[in-house]
Protein backbone atom coordinates (compact mmCIF):
# COMPACT_ATOMS: atom_id res chain seq x y z
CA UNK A 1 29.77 27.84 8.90
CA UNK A 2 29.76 23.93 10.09
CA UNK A 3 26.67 22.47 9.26
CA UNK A 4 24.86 20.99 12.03
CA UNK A 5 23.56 17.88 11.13
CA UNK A 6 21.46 16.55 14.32
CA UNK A 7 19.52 19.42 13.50
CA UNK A 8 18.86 19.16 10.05
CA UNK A 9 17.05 15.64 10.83
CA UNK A 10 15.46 17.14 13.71
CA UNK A 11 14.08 19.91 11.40
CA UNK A 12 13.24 17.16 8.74
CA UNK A 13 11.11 14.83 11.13
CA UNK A 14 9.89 17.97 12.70
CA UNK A 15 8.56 18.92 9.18
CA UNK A 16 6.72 15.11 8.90
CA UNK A 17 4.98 15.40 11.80
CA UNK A 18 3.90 18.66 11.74
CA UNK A 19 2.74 17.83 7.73
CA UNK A 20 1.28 14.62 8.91
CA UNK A 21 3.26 12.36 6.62
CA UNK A 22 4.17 10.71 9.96
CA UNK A 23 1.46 10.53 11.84
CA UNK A 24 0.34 10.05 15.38
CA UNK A 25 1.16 6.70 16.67
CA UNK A 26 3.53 5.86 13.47
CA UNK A 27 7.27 5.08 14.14
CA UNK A 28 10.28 6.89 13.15
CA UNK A 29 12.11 6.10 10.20
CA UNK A 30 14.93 3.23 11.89
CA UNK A 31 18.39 4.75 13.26
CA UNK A 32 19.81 2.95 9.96
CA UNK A 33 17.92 4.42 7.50
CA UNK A 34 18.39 7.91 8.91
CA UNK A 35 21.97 7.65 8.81
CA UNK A 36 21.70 6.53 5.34
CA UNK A 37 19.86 8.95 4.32
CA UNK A 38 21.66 12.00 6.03
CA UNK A 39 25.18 10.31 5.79
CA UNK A 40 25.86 10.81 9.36
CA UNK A 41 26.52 8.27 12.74
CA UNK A 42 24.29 6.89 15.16
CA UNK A 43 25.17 9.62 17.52
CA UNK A 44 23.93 12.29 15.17
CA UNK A 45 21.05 10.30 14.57
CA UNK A 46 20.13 9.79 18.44
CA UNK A 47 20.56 13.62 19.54
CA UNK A 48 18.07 14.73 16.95
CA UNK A 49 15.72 11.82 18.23
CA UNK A 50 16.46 12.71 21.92
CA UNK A 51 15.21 16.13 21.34
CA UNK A 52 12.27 15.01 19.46
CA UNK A 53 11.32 13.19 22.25
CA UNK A 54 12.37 15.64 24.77
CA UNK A 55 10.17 18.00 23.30
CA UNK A 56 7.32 15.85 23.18
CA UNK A 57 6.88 15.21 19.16
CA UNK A 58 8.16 11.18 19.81
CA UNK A 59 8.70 8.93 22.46
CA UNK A 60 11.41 5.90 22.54
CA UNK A 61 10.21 2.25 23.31
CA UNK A 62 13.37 0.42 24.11
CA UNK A 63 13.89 -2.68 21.58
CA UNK A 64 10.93 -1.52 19.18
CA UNK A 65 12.04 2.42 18.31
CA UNK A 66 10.85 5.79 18.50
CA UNK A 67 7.08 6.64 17.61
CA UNK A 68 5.41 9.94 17.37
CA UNK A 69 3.51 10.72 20.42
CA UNK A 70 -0.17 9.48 20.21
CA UNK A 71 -2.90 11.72 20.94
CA UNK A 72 -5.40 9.57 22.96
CA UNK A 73 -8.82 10.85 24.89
CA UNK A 74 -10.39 8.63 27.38
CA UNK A 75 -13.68 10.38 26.81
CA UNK A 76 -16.13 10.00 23.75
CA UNK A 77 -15.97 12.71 20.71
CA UNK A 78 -18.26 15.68 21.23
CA UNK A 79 -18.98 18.57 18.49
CA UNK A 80 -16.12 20.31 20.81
CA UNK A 81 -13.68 17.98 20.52
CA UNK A 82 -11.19 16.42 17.28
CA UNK A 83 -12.90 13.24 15.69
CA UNK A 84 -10.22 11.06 15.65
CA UNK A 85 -10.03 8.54 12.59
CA UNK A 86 -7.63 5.56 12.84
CA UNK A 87 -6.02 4.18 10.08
CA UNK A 88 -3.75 0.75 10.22
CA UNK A 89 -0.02 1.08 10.89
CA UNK A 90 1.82 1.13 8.01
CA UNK A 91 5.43 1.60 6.32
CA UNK A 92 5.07 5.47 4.92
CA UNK A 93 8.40 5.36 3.73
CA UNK A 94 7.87 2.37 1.37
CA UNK A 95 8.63 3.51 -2.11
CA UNK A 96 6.20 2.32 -4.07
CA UNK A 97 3.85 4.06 -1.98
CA UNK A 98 0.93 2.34 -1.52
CA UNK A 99 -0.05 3.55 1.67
CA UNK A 100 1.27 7.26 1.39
CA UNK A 101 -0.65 7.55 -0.95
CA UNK A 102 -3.79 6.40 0.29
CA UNK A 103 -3.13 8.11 3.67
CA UNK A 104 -2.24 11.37 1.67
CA UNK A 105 -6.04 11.20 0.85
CA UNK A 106 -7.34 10.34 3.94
CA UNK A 107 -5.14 13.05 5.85
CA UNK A 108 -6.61 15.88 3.43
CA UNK A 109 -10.04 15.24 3.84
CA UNK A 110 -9.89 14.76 7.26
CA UNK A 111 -8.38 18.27 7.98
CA UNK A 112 -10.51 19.73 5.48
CA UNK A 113 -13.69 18.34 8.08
CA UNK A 114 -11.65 19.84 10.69
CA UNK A 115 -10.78 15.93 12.03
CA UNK A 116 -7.07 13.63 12.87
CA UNK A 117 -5.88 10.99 11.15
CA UNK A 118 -4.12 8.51 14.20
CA UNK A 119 -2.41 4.74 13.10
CA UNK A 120 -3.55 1.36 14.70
CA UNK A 121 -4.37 -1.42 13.80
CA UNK A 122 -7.86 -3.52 14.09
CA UNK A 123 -6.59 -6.26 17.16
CA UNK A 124 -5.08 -2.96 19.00
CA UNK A 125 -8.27 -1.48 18.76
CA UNK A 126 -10.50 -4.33 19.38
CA UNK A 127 -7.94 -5.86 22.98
CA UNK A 128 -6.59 -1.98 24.02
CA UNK A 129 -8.74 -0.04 26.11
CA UNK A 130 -6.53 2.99 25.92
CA UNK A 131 -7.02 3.37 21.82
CA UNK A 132 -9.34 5.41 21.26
CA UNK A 133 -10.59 6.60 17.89
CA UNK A 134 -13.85 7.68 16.38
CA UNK A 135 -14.04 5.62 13.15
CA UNK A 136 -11.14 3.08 11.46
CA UNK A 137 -9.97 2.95 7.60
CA UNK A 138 -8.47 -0.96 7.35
CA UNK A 139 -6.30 -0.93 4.63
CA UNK A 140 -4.89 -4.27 5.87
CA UNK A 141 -7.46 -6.55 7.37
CA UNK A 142 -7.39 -9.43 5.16
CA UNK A 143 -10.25 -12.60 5.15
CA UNK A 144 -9.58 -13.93 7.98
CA UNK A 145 -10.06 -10.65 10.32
CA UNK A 146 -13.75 -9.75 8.26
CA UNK A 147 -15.61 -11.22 11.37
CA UNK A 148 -13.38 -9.30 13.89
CA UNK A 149 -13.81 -6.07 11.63
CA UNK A 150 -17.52 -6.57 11.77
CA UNK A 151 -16.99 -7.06 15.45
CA UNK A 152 -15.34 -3.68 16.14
CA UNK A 153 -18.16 -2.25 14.14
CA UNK A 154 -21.16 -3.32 16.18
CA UNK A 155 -19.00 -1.99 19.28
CA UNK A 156 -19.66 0.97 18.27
CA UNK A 157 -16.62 1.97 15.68
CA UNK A 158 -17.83 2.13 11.91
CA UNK A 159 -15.40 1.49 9.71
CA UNK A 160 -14.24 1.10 6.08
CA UNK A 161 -12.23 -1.50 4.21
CA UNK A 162 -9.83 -0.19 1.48
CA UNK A 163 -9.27 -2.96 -1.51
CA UNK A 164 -10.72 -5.74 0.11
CA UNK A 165 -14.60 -7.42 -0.35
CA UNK A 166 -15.55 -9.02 2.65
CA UNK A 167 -19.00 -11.66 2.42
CA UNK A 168 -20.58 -9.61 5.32
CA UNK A 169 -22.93 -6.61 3.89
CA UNK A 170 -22.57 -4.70 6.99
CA UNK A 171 -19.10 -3.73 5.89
CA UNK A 172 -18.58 -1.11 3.97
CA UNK A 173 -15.60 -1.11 1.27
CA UNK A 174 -13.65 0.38 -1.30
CA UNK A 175 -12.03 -1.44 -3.49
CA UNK A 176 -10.51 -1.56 -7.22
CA UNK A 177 -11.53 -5.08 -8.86
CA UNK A 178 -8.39 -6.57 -9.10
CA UNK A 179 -9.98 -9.63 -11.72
CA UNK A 180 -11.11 -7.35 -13.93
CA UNK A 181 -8.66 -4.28 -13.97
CA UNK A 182 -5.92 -7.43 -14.72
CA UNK A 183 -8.22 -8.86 -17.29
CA UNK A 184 -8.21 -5.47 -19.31
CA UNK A 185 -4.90 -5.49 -19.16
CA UNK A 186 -3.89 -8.85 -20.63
CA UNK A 187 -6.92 -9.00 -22.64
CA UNK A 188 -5.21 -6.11 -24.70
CA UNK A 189 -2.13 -7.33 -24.54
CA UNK A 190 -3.49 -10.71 -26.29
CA UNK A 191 -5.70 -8.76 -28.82
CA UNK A 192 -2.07 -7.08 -29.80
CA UNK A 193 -0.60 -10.24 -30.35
CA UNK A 194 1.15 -11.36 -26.96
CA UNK A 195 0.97 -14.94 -26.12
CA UNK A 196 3.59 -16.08 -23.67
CA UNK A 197 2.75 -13.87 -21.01
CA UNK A 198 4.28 -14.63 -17.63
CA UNK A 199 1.97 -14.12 -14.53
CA UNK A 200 4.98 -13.64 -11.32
CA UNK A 201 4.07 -13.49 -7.68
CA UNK A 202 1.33 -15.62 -7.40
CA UNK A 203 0.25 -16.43 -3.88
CA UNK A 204 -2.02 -19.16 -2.84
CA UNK A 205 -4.80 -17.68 -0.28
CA UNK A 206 -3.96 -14.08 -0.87
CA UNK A 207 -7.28 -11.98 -1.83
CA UNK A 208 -5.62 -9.29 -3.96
CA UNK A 209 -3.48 -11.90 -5.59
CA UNK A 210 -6.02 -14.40 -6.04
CA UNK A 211 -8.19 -11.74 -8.45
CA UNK A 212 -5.04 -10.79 -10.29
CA UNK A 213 -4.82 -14.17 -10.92
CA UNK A 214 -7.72 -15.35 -11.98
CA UNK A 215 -8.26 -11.93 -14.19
CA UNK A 216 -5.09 -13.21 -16.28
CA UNK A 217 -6.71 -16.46 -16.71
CA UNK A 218 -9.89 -15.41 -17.84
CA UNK A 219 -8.14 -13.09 -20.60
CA UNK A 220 -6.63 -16.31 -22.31
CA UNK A 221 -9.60 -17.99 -21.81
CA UNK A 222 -11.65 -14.94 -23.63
CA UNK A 223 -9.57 -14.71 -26.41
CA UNK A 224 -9.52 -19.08 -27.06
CA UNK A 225 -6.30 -19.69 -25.83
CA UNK A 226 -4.98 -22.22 -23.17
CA UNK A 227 -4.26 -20.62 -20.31
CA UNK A 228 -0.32 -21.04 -20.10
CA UNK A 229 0.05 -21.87 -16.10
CA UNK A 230 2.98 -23.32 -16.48
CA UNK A 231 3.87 -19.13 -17.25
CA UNK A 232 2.76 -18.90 -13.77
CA UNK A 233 5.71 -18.36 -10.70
CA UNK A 234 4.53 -18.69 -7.14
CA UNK A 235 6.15 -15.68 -5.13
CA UNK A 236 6.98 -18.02 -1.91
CA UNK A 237 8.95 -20.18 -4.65
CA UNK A 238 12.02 -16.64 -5.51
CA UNK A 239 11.33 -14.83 -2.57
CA UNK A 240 14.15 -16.31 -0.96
CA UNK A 241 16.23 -18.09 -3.82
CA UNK A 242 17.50 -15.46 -6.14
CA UNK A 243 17.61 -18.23 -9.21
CA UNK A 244 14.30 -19.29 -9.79
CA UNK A 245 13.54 -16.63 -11.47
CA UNK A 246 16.55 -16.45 -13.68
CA UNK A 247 16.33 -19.71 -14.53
CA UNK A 248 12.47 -19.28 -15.35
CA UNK A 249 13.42 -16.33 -17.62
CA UNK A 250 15.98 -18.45 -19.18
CA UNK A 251 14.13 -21.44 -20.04
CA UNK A 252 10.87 -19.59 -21.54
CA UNK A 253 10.60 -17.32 -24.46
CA UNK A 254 8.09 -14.60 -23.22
CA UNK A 255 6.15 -11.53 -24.64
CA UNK A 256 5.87 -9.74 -21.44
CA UNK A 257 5.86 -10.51 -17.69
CA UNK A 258 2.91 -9.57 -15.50
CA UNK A 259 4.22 -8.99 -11.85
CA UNK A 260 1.36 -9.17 -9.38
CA UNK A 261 2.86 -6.66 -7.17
CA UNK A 262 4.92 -3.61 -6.61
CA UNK A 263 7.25 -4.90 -3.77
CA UNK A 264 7.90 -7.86 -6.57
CA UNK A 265 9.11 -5.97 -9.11
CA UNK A 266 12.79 -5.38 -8.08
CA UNK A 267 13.70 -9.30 -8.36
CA UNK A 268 12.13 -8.93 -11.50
CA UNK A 269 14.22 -6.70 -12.88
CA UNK A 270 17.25 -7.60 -11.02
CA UNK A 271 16.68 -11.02 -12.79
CA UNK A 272 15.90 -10.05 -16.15
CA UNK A 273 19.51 -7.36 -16.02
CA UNK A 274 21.36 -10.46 -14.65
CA UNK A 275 20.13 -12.57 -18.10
CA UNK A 276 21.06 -9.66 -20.00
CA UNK A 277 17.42 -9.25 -21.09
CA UNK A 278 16.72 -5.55 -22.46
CA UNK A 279 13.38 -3.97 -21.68
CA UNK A 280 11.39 -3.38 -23.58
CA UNK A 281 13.54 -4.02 -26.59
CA UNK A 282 13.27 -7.61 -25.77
CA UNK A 283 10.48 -7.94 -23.03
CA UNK A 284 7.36 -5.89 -22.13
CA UNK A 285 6.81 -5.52 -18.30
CA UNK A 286 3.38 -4.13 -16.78
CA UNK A 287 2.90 -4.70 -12.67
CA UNK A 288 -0.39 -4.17 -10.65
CA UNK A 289 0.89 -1.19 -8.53
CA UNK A 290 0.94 2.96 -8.26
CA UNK A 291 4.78 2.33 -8.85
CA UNK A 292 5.38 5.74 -10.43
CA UNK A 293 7.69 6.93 -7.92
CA UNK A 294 9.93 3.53 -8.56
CA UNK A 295 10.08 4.19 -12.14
CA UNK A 296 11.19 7.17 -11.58
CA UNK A 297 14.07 5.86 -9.55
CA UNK A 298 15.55 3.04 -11.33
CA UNK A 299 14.37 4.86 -14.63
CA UNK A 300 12.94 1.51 -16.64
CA UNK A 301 10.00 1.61 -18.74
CA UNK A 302 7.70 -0.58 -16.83
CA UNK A 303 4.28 0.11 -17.56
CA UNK A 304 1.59 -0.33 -14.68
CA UNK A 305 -1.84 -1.04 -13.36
CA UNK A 306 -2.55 2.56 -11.36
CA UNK A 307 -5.25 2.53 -8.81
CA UNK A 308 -6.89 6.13 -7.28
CA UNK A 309 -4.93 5.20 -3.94
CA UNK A 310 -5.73 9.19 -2.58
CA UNK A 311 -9.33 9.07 -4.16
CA UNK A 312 -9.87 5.93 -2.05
CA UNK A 313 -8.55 7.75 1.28
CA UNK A 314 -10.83 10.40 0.73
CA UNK A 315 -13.87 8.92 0.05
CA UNK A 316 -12.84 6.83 3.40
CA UNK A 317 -13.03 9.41 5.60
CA UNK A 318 -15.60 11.66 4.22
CA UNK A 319 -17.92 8.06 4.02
CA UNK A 320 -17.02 7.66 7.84
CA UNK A 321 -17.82 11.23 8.82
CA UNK A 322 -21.03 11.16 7.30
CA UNK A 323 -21.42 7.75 9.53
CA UNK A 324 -20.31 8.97 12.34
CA UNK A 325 -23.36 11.85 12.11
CA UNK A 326 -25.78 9.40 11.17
CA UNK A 327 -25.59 5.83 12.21
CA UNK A 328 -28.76 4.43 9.93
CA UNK A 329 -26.31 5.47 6.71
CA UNK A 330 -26.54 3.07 4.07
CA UNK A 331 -23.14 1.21 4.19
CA UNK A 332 -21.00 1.78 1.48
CA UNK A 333 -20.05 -0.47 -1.26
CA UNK A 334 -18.30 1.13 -3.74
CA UNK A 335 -15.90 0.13 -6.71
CA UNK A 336 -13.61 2.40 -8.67
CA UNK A 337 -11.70 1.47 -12.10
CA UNK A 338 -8.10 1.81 -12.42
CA UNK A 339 -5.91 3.21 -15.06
CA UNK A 340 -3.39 1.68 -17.15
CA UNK A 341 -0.10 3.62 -17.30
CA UNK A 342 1.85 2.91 -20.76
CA UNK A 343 5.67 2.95 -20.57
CA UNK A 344 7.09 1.74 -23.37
CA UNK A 345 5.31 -1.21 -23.98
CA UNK A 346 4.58 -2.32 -27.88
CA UNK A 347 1.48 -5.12 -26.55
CA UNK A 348 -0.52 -2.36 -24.78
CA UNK A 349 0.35 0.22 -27.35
């Protein structure tokens, strides 16, 4: 019997929703990367949509896609009704999962406390009337929105920051220390007898990059050594000219490369297999990122910085519940360590 195919996506997004691994508010995975993924046309692709939305489970916004139907209250949460917990809009289908991960967390707790996790973002909550959630997770509110978050906060809507530490001690945070868990890492590294260790994806005025950075510095520094920044490659400078970083691979004889980043990694590679460089036979690599699932994929022994993404998800919402039941809460500052993931690598051996 003929396989029918609109349905087996239907049944598949039905089966993220209903799961909560797309959640309310999110969008749909594109038309293009559902007809990758199932091998099929457009048309195939838009009748299981249609019926998703005829049904209720999405709704299509012409030019932008198909989200999954919000679930929105105009009136304030009682003991009766759902406490609804937003969370910023993010790609859940990005494979190094970053934010699946963290949401996995955050969904689990919150159904264990009988409570929704909904996506938005901080300026749709703080200029939309029509949002409305109990308590906000920002896992993306960078420096320059701290004053806004703290704004949304005195309206009324505690919240918690996820790898970030803002200045203003009426935000509440958790965070990994990005100087330090990089510091461990090149620190042993260095104690094993690396020296030319290559620091990639630097970016000027970036928080989570800055720390990385200067966590690298200070483990040449520790150990007496000049910190090498001419090692150092900006990420604006090969993000869109595919030979910088061959050339940069050519012209210096490294230990091991330090990539700042998940999403970074694949130019990495792709650079280092077009230079004919062998890993880790020739090169250690070791990136700041829960890139497990990537390994996995391209099956290269890349060793990695791992932080407790679905810990940090948890502790989010059960922090903001406990908020939510008692305003005078102390607010909650809290740092958790990391853990260094060993794939092959001879310098952190």
């Amino acid at each position: 019997m003929k396989k029918n195919l609109a349905n087996e996506i239907y049944d598949y997004l039905i089966a993220e929703i209903r799961e909560h691994r797309l959640l309310p508010g999110g969008q749909l995975p594109s038309e293009s990367t559902l007809c990758r993924q199932f091998y099929v046309s457009r048309p195939t692709v838009r009748k299981a949509i249609a019926r998703l939305c005829e049904e209720g489970y999405a709704q299509s916004r012409p030019g932008l896609g198909s989200y999954v139907t919000s679930e929105q209250s105009e009136t304030p949460a009682t003991p009766a009704n759902r406490l609804i917990i937003g969370i910023d809009g993010v790609d859940f289908h990005n494979e190094y999962q970053y934010y699946t991960r963290i949401s996995q967390g955050a969904r689990a707790a919150a159904e264990a406390a009988g409570a929704m996790l909904c996506l938005t973002d901080l300026p749709e909550l703080l200029n939309s009337p029509f949002k409305r959630v109990d308590a906000f997770i920002a896992t993306r509110v960078d420096r320059d929105d701290f004053e806004n978050a703290a704004k949304l906060q005195r309206s009324g809507t505690p919240l918690v920051l996820l790898n970030r530490y803002p200045q203003l001690p009426e935000l509440a945070y958790i965070a990994v220390d990005f100087q330090y868990e990089t510091f461990l890492a090149i620190n042993r590294m260095l104690k094993n007898g690396a020296r030319n260790i290559a620091l990639i994806g630097r970016q000027t005025g970036n928080v989570t990059s800055a720390g990385r950075t200067r966590g690298w510095e200070e483990a040449y520094k520790a150990n007496g050594l000049p910190v090498p920044h001419h090692l150092a490659v900006d990420f604006q400078d090969f993000h869109h000219d595919n030979d910088i970083l061959p050339d940069f691979f050519r012209r210096h004889e490294l230990d091991a490369v330090f990539v700042t980043a998940g999403y970074q990694l694949p130019p990495v590679l792709t650079s280092l297999a077009r230079i004919g460089v062998r890993l880790p036979e020739d090169l250690d690599v070791i990136c700041f990122d829960d890139i497990e699932r990537f390994c996995e994929t391209v099956n290269t022994p890349v060793s990695y910085v791992k932080m407790p993404l679905q810990a940090m998800g948890a502790r989010a919402v059960e922090y903001l519940l406990r908020r939510l039941s008692n305003p005078n809460l102390e607010t909650l500052q809290l740092t958790l360590n990391a853990s260094l993931v060993v794939n092959r690598c001879k310098y952190l051996l």
